[in-house]
Protein backbone atom coordinates (compact mmCIF):
# COMPACT_ATOMS: atom_id res chain seq x y z
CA UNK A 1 43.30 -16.64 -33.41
CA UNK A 2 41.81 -16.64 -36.37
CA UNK A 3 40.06 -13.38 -37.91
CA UNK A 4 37.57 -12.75 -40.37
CA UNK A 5 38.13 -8.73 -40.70
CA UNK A 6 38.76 -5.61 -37.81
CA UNK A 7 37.29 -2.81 -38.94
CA UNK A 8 35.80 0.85 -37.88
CA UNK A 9 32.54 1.59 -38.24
CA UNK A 10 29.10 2.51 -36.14
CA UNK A 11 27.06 0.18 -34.30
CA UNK A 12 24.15 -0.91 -36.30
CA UNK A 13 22.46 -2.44 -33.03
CA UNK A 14 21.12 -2.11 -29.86
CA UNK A 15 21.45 0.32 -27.42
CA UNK A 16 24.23 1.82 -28.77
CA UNK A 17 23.20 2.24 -32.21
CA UNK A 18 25.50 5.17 -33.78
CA UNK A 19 28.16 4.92 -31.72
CA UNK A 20 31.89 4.20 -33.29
CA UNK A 21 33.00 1.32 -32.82
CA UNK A 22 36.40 -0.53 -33.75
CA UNK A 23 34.73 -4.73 -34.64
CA UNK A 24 37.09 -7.47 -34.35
CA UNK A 25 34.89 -10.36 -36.17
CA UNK A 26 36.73 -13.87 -34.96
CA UNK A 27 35.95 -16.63 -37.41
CA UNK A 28 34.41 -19.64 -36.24
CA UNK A 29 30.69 -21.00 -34.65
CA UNK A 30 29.37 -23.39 -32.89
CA UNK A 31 25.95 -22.84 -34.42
CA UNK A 32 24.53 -22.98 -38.21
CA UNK A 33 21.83 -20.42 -38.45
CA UNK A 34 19.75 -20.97 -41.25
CA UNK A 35 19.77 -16.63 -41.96
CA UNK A 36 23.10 -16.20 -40.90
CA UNK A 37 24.38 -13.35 -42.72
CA UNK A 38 27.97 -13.43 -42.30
CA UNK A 39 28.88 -17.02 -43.52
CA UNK A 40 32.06 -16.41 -43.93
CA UNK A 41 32.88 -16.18 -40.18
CA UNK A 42 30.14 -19.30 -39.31
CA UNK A 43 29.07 -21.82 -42.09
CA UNK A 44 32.36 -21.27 -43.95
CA UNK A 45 34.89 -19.78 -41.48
CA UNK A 46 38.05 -17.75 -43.66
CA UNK A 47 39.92 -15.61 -41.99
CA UNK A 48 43.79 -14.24 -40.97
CA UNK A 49 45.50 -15.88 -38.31
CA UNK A 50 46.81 -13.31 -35.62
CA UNK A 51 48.16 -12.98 -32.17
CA UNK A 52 46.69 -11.22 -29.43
CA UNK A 53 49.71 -8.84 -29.67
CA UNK A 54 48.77 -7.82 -33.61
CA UNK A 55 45.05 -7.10 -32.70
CA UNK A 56 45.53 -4.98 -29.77
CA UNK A 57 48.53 -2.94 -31.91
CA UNK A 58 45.77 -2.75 -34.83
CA UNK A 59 43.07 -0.90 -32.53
CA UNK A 60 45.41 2.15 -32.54
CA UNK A 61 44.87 2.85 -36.22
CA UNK A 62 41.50 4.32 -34.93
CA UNK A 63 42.96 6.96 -32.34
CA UNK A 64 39.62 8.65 -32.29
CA UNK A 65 37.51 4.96 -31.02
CA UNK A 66 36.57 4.38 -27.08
CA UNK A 67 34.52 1.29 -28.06
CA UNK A 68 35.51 -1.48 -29.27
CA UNK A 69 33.05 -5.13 -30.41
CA UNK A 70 33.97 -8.47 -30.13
CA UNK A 71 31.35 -10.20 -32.66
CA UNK A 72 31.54 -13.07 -34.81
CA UNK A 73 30.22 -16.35 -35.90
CA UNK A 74 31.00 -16.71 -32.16
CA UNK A 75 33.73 -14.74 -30.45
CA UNK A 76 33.60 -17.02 -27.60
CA UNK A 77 34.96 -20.21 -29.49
CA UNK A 78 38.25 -18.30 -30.53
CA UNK A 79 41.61 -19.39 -28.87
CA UNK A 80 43.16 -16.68 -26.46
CA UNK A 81 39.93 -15.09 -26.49
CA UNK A 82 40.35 -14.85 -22.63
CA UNK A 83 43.83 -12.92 -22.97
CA UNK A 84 41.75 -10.54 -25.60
CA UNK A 85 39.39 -9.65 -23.57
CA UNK A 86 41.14 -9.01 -20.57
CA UNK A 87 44.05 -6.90 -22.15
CA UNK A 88 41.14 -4.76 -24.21
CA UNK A 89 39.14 -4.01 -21.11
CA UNK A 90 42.66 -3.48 -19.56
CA UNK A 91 43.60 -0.81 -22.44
CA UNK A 92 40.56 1.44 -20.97
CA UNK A 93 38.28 0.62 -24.11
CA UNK A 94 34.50 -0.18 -23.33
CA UNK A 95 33.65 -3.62 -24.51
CA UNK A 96 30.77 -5.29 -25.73
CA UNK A 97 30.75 -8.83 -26.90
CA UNK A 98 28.11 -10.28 -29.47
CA UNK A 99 27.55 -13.91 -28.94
CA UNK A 100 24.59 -16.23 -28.70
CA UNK A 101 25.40 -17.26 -25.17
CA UNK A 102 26.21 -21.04 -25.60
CA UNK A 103 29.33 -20.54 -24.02
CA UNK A 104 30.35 -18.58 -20.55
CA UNK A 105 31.70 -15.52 -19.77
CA UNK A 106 35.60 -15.23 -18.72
CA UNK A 107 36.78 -13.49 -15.63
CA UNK A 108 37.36 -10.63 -17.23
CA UNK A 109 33.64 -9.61 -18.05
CA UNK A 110 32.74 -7.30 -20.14
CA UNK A 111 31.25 -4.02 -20.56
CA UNK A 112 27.96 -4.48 -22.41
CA UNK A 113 27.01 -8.02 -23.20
CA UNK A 114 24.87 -8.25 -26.11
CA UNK A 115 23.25 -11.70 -26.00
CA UNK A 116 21.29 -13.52 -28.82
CA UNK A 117 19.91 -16.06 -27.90
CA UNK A 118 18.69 -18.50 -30.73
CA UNK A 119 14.79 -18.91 -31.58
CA UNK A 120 13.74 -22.56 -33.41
CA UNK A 121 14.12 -20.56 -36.48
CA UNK A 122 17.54 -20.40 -36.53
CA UNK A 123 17.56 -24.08 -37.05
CA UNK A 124 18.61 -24.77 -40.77
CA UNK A 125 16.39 -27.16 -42.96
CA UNK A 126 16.84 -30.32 -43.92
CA UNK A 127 19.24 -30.63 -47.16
CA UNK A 128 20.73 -27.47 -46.20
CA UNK A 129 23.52 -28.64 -43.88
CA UNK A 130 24.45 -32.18 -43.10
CA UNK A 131 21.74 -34.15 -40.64
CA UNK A 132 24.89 -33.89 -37.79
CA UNK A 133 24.86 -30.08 -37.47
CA UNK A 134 21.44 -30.08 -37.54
CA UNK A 135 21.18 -32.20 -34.33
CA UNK A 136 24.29 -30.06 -32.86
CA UNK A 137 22.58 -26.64 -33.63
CA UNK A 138 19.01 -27.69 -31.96
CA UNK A 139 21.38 -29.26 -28.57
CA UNK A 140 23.62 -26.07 -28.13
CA UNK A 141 21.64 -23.10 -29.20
CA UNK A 142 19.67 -22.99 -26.19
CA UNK A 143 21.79 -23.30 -22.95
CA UNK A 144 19.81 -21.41 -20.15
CA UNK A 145 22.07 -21.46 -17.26
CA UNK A 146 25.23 -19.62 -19.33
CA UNK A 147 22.72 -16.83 -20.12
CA UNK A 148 21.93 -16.31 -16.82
CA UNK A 149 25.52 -16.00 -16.19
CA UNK A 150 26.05 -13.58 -18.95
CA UNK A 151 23.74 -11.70 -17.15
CA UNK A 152 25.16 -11.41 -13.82
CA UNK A 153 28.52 -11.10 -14.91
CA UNK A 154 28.11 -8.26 -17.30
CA UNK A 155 28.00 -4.75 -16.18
CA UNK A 156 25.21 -4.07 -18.68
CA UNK A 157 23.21 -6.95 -20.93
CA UNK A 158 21.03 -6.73 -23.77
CA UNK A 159 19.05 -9.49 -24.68
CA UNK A 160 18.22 -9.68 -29.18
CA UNK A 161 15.78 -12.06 -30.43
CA UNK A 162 15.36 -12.15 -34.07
CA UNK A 163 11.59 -12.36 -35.15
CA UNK A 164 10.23 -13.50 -38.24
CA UNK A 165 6.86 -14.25 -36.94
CA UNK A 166 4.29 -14.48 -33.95
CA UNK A 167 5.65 -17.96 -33.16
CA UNK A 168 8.90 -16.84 -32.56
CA UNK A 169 7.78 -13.25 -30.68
CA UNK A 170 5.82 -16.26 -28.23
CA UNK A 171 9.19 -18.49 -28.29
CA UNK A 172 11.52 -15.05 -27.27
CA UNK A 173 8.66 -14.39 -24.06
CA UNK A 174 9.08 -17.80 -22.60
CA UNK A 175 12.20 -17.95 -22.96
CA UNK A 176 12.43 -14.67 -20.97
CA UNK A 177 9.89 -16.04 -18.80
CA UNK A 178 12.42 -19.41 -18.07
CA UNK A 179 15.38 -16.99 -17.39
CA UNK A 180 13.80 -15.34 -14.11
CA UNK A 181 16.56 -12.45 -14.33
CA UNK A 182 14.42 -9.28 -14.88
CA UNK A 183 15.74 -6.93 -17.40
CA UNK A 184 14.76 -3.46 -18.22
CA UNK A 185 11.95 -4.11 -21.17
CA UNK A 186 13.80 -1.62 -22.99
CA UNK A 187 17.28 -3.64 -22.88
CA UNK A 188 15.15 -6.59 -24.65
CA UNK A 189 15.32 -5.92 -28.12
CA UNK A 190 13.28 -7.88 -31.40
CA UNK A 191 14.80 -7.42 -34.81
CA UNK A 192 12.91 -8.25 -37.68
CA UNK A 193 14.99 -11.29 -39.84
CA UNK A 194 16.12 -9.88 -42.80
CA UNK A 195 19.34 -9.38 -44.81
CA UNK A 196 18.20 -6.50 -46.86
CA UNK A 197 16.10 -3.18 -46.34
CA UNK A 198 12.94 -4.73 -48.27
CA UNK A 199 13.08 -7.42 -45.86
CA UNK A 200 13.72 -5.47 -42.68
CA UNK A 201 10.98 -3.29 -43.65
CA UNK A 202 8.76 -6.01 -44.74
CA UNK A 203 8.72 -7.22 -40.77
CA UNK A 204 8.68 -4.00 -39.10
CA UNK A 205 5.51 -3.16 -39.09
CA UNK A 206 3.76 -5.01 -36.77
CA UNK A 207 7.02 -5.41 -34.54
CA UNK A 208 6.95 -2.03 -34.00
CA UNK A 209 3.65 -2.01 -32.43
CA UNK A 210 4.57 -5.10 -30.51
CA UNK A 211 7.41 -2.68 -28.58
CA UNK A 212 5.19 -0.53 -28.44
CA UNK A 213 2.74 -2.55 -26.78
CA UNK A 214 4.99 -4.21 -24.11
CA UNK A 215 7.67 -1.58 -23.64
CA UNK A 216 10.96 -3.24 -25.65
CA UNK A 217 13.26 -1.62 -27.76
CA UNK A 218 13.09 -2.24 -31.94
CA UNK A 219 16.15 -3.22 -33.34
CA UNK A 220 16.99 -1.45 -36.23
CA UNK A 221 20.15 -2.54 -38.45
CA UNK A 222 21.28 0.97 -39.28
CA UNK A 223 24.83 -0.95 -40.97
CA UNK A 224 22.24 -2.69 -43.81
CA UNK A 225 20.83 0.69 -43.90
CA UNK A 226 23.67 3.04 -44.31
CA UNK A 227 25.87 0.37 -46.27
CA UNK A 228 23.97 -2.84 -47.24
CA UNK A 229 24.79 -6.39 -46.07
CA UNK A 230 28.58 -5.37 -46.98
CA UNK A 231 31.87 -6.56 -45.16
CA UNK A 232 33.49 -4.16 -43.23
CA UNK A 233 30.78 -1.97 -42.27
């Protein structure tokens, strides 16, 4: 399959912010977010080609690491993602998987799935992707059903909605409100759209008292934080 970069770092989301974690970042999407911040795994996908073999024998560089993150672009699109999954989860590591949720779950599950669904403002503009992959982002990005199957096939789910404004903190509630699968509020999380600190912080605000107010959890991005918007952290 191919890869974009493995590398060891700390989770710089969710509810397991801080922990170390070995990230296997498969290149490839099936989506075009306008703010996607990792291009080079979505809107341009580069990468190494490697067997399932070769990434499992790479994870024991990291002796030290219990938890390992399949993330992307979308993880879920790889070939043999199946076999990777399986034989991870099969290796004793805990797994969590990143992905929008456009695509559903294999067999093997997984031990945290950290779902992002995509808001309307994900959708990229006119003139800044051709008119096709426009109409292919707005048809796939939503896909209600596979969420909810996510969710029951998981052992543990988090659901991240990235905010930029009210419209899209009232989006993120009906869409929870279309799901019907109750969720602890604090395993919903809103992350303020941003690529840098200024950004982040620039949105925070009012976010914060937002959790506050109905009980979810903020989503900081410790990673920009401690490193920037850098590869391989």
């Amino acid at each position: 399959m191919l890869i974009s970069e493995i590398f060891y770092s700390v989770q710089g989301e969710g509810i397991l912010t801080g922990v170390p974690s070995i990230f296997i970042r498969t290149s490839g999407c099936n989506l075009r977010c306008r703010w996607c911040d990792t291009p080079y795994a979505s809107w341009k996908p580069e990468g190494t080609e490697l067997s399932v073999d070769a990434i499992l024998t790479k994870l024991q560089d990291w002796p030290a690491a219990r938890h390992v993150v399949l993330t992307g672009g979308e993880p879920m699109v790889a070939k043999d993602i199946d076999s990777l999954i399986r034989q991870i989860r099969t290796a004793g590591y805990h797994l969590t998987i990143e992905t929008a949720g456009t695509i559903p779950l294999p067999e093997a599950g997984c031990d945290l799935a950290s779902l992002s669904p995509k808001l309307s403002n994900s959708t990229p503009l006119p003139g800044e992707i051709s008119e096709g992959w426009i109409t292919r982002h707005e048809q796939t990005r939503r896909n209600l059903p596979v969420i909810q199957s996510w969710i029951a096939g998981a052992v543990e789910t988090q659901l991240k909605f990235v905010i930029s404004n009210e419209a899209d903190l009232e989006e993120a509630r009906m869409l929870l409100a279309d799901l019907g699968h109750p969720l602890p509020p604090d395993h919903i999380l809103l992350m303020p759209e941003g690529r840098t600190m200024e950004e982040l912080r620039t949105r925070s605000a009012w976010l914060v008292e937002v959790c506050k107010t109905h009980g979810y959890r903020f989503c900081h991005r410790l990673h920009i934080e401690l490193f920037g918007n850098t590869r391989g952290t």
